[in-house]
Structures are given as C-alpha cells and as structure tokens.
C-alpha atoms as a PDB file:
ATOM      1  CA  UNK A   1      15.714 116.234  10.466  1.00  0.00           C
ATOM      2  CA  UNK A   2      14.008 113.436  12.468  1.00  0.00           C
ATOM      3  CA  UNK A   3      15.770 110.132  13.073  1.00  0.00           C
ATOM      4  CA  UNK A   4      14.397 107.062  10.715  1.00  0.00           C
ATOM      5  CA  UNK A   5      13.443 105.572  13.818  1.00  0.00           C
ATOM      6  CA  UNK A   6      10.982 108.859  14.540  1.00  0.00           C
ATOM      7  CA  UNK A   7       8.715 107.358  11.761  1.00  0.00           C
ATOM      8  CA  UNK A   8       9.444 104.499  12.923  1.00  0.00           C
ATOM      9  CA  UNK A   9       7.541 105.088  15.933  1.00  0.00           C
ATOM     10  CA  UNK A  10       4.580 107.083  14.393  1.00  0.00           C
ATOM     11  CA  UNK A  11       3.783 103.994  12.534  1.00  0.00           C
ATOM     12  CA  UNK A  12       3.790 101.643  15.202  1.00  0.00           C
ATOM     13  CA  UNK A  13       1.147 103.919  17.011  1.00  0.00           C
ATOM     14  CA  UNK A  14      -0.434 104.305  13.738  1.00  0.00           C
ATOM     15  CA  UNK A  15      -0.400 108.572  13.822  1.00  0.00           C
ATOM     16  CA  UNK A  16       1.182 107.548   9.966  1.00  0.00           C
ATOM     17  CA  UNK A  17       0.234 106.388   7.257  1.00  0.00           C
ATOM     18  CA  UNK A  18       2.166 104.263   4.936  1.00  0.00           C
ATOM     19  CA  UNK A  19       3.538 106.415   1.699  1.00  0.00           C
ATOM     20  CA  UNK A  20       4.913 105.275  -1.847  1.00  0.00           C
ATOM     21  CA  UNK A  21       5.510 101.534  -2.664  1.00  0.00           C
ATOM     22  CA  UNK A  22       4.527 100.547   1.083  1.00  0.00           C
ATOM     23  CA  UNK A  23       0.920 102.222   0.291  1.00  0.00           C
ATOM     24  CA  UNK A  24       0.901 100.385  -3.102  1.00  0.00           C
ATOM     25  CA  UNK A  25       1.420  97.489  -2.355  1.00  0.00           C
ATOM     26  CA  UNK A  26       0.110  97.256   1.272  1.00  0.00           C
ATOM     27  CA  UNK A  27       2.919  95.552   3.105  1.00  0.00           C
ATOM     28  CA  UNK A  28       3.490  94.675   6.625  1.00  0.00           C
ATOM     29  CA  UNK A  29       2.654  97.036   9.155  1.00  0.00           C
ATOM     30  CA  UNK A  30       5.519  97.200  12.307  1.00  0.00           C
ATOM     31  CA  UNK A  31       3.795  96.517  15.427  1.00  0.00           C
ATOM     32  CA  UNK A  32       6.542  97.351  17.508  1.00  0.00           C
ATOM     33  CA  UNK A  33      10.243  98.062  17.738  1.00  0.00           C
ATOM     34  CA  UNK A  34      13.815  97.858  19.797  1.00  0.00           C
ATOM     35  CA  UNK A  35      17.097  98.651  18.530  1.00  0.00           C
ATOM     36  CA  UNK A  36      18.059  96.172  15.968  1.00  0.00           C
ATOM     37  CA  UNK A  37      14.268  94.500  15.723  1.00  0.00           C
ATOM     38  CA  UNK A  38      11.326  94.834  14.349  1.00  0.00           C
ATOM     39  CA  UNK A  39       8.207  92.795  14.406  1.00  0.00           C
ATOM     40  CA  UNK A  40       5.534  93.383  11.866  1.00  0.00           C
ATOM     41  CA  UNK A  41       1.887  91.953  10.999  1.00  0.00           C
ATOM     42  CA  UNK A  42       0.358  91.335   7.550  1.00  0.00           C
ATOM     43  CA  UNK A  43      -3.402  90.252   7.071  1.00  0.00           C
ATOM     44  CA  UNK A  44      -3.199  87.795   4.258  1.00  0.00           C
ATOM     45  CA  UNK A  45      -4.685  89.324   0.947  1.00  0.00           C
ATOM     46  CA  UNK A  46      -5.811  87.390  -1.799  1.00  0.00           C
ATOM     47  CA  UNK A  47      -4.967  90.267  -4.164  1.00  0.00           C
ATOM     48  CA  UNK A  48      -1.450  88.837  -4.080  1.00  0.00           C
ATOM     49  CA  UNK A  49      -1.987  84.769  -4.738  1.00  0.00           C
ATOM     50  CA  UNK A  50      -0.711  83.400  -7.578  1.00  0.00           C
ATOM     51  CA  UNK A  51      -3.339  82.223 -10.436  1.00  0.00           C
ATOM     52  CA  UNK A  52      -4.342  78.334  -9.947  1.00  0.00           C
ATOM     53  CA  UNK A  53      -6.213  75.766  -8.164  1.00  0.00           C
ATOM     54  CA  UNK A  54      -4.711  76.234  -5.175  1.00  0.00           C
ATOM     55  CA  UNK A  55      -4.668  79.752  -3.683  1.00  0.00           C
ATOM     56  CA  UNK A  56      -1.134  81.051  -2.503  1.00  0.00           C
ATOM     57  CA  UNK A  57       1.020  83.901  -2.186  1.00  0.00           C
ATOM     58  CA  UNK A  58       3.293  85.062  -4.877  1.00  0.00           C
ATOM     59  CA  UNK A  59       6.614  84.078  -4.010  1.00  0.00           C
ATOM     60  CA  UNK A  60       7.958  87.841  -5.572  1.00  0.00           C
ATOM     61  CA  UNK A  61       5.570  89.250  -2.513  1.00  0.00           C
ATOM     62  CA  UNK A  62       6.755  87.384  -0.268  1.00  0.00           C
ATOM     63  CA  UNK A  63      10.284  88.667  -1.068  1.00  0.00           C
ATOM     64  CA  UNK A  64       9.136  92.095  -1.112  1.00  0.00           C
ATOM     65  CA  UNK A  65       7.353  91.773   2.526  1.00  0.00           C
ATOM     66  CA  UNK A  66      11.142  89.972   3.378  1.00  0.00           C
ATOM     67  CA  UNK A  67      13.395  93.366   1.828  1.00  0.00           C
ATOM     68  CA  UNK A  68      10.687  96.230   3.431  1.00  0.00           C
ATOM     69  CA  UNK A  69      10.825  94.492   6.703  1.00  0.00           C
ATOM     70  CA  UNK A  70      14.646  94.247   6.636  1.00  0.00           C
ATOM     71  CA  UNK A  71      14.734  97.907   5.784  1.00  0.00           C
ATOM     72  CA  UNK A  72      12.462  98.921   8.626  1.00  0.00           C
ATOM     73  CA  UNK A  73      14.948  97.224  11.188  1.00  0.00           C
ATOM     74  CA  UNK A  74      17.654  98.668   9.679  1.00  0.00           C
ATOM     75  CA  UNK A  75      16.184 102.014  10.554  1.00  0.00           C
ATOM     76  CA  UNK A  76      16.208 101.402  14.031  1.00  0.00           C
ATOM     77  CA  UNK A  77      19.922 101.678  14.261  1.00  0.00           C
ATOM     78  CA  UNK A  78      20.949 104.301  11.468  1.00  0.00           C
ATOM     79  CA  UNK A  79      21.941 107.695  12.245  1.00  0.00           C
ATOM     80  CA  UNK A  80      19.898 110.828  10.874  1.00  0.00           C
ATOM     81  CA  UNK A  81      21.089 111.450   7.019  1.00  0.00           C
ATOM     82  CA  UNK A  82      22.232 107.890   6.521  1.00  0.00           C
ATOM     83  CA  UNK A  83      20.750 106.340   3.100  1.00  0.00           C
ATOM     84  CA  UNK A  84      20.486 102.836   2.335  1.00  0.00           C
ATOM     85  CA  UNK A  85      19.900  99.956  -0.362  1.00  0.00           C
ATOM     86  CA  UNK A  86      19.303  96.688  -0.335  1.00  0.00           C
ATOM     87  CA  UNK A  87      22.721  94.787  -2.348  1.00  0.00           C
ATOM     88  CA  UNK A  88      21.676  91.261  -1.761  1.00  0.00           C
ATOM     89  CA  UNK A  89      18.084  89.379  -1.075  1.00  0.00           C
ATOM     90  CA  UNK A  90      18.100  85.425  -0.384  1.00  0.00           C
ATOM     91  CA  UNK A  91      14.857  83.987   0.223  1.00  0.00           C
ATOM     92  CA  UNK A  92      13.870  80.352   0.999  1.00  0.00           C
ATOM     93  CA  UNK A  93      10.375  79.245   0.843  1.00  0.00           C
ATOM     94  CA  UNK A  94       9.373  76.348   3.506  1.00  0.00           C
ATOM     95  CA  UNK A  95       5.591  76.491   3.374  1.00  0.00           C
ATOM     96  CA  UNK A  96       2.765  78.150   1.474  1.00  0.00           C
ATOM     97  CA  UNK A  97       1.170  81.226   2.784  1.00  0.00           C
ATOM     98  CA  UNK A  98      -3.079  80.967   2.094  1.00  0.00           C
ATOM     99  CA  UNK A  99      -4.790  82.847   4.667  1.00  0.00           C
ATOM    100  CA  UNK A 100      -4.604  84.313   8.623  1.00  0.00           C
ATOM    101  CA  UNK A 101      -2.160  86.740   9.579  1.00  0.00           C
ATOM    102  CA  UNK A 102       2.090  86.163   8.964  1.00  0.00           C
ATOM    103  CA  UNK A 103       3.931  87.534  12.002  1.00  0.00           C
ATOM    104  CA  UNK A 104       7.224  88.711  10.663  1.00  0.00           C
ATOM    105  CA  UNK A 105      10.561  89.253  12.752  1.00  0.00           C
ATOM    106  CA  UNK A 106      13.221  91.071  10.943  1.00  0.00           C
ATOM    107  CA  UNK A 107      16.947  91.492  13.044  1.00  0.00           C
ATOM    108  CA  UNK A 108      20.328  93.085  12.236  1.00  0.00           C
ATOM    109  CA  UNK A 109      22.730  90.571  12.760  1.00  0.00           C
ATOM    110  CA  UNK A 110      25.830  91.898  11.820  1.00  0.00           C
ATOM    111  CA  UNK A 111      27.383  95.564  10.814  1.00  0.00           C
ATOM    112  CA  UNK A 112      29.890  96.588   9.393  1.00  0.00           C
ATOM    113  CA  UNK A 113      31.994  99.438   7.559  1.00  0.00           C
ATOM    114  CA  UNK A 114      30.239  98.747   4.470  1.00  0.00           C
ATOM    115  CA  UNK A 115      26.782  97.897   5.554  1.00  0.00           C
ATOM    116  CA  UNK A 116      24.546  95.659   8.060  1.00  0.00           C
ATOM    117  CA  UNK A 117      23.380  91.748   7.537  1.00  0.00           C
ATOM    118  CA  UNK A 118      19.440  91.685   8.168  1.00  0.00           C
ATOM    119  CA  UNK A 119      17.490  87.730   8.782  1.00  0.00           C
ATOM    120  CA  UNK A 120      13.601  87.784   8.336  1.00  0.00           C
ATOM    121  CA  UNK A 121      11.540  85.205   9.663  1.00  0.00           C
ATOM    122  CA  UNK A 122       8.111  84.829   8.260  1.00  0.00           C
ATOM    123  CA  UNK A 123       5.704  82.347  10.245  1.00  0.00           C
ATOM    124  CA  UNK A 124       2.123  81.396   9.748  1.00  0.00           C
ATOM    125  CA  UNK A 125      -0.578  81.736  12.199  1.00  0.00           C
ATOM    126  CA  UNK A 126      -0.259  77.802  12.748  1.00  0.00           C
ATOM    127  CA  UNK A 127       3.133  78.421  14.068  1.00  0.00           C
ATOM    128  CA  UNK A 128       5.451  77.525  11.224  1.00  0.00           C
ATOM    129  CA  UNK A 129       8.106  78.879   9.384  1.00  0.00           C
ATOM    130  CA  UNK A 130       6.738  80.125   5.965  1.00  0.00           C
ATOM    131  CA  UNK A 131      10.004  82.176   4.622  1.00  0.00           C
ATOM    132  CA  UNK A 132      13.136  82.953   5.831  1.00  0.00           C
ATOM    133  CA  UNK A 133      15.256  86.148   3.855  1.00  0.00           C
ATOM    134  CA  UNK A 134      18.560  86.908   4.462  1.00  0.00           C
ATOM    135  CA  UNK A 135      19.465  90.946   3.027  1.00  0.00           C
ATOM    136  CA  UNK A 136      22.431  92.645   2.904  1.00  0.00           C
ATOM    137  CA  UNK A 137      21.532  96.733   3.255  1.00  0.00           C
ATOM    138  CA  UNK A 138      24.905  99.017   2.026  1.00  0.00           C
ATOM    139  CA  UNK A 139      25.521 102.638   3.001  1.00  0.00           C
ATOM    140  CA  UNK A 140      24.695 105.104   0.044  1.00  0.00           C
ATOM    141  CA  UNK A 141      25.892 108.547  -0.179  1.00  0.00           C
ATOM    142  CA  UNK A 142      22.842 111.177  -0.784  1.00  0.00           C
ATOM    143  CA  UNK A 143      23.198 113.233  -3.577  1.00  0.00           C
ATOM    144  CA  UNK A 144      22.391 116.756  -3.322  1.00  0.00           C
ATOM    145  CA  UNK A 145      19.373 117.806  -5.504  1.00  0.00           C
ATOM    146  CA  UNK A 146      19.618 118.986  -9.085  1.00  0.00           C
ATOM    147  CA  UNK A 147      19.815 122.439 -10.124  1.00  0.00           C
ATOM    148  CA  UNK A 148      16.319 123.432 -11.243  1.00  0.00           C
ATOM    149  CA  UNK A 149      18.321 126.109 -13.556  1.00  0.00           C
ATOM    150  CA  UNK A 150      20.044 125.818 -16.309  1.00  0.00           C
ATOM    151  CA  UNK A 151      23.421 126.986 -16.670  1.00  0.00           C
ATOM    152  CA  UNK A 152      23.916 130.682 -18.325  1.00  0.00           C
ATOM    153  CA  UNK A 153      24.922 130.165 -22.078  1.00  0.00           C
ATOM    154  CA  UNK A 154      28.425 131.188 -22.726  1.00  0.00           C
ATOM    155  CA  UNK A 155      29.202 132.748 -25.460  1.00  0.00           C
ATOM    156  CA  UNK A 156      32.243 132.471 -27.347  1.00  0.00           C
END
C-alpha cells in the first residue's frame, strides 16, 4: 500500500489527477512538498463568488480550500494505513479574494497522541493575508469492509 505522501508526490508532478470532492470542486493544486508542509496554488474562479455587486469568494470555499490543504500536509507525515478527519476548522477572513492566483501554505504545528494541529495561510497575489485556518485532524480507526453476503438464515 503506498504511503499518502506517494500521491502526494504524483500530484505535485502532475502524473495525477485530482479524484472525488477535490475534482468537484477544483481546489488547490500542491505545488510542492517537505515533511510537515505543503504549498499549494489556486487560479481564482469566478464559479465560486458570492452573488452581488461586488465579486468575491464564498467564504464556505474558502474554508474548504483551508481543511483540503490542511489534510494534504497532514499526509506528509502519516504512516501507511493511518485515516484521518478533520474535528475542528477556525477560519478568519482578513481580505477579500477577487481575482489572480492565492498561494496557500498549510504546516503541522503540533502532534500529538490524539491527532496533529494544522495553520493555513492564504495570501493574495498582492502579497496579503486573505485567510488564515487553524484545523485540528484526529486519528480514525479504518473499518474493515462490509460483508457483501448475507448471513445464512437459521432456523429454529
């Protein structure tokens, strides 16, 4: 079974493409990697701004680019077979995102028993903080799969 980090790796050098929600709903592509870092790139899309007069990102988006680039760091540092989920997502909003490209630096900062502490930093193309998340990802057992049988009847 390859490492989380394996796909890691295959996306930065794009030989994969993203799968499930991260297809969906287009999110932030890593451009590269160490152990406990990521950095990723999104190209602004309008698809996402709130309805209005003045075009700007949907705060929920935001959030979501804030908990998939939290989980991609936390892959850099998690053994084969280890599951995760995000328990706790804290976003604060500084400035509005409109257009250009947000540069996105996501860090473990702490681990522990239970799980690891993960800061995101979005920042504009001006320079400025847009959005900073704080995430808390916990350990999850996997569950083996289902039977795709049904028990024998008894009889009695």
């Amino acid at each position: 079974m390859p490492k989380p980090s394996d796909r890691l790796d295959a996306l930065v050098r794009g030989e994969l493409e993203p799968t499930g929600f991260s297809e969906v709903l287009r999110l932030a592509r890593p451009v590269r990697w160490e152990p406990r870092t990521v950095w990723l790139e999104w190209e602004v899309d309008s698809d996402f701004f709130l309805p209005g007069p003045v075009p700007v990102l949907f705060g929920g988006y935001t959030a979501a680019l804030i908990d998939n680039a939290a989980a991609l760091a936390v892959s850099t540092v998690l053994e084969e077979g280890t599951a995760w989920t995000t328990s706790d997502l804290r976003v604060s909003y500084f400035r509005p995102i409109t257009s250009g490209v947000v540069h996105i630096h996501a860090e473990v900062v702490h681990e522990n028993r239970g799980g690891l502490h993960i800061e995101v930093v979005l920042t504009r193309d001006d320079g400025k903080m847009a959005a900073k998340g704080t995430v808390i990802q916990n350990y999850i057992q996997a569950r083996s799969p289902r039977p795709t049988e049904a028990p024998a009847a008894v009889d009695g």
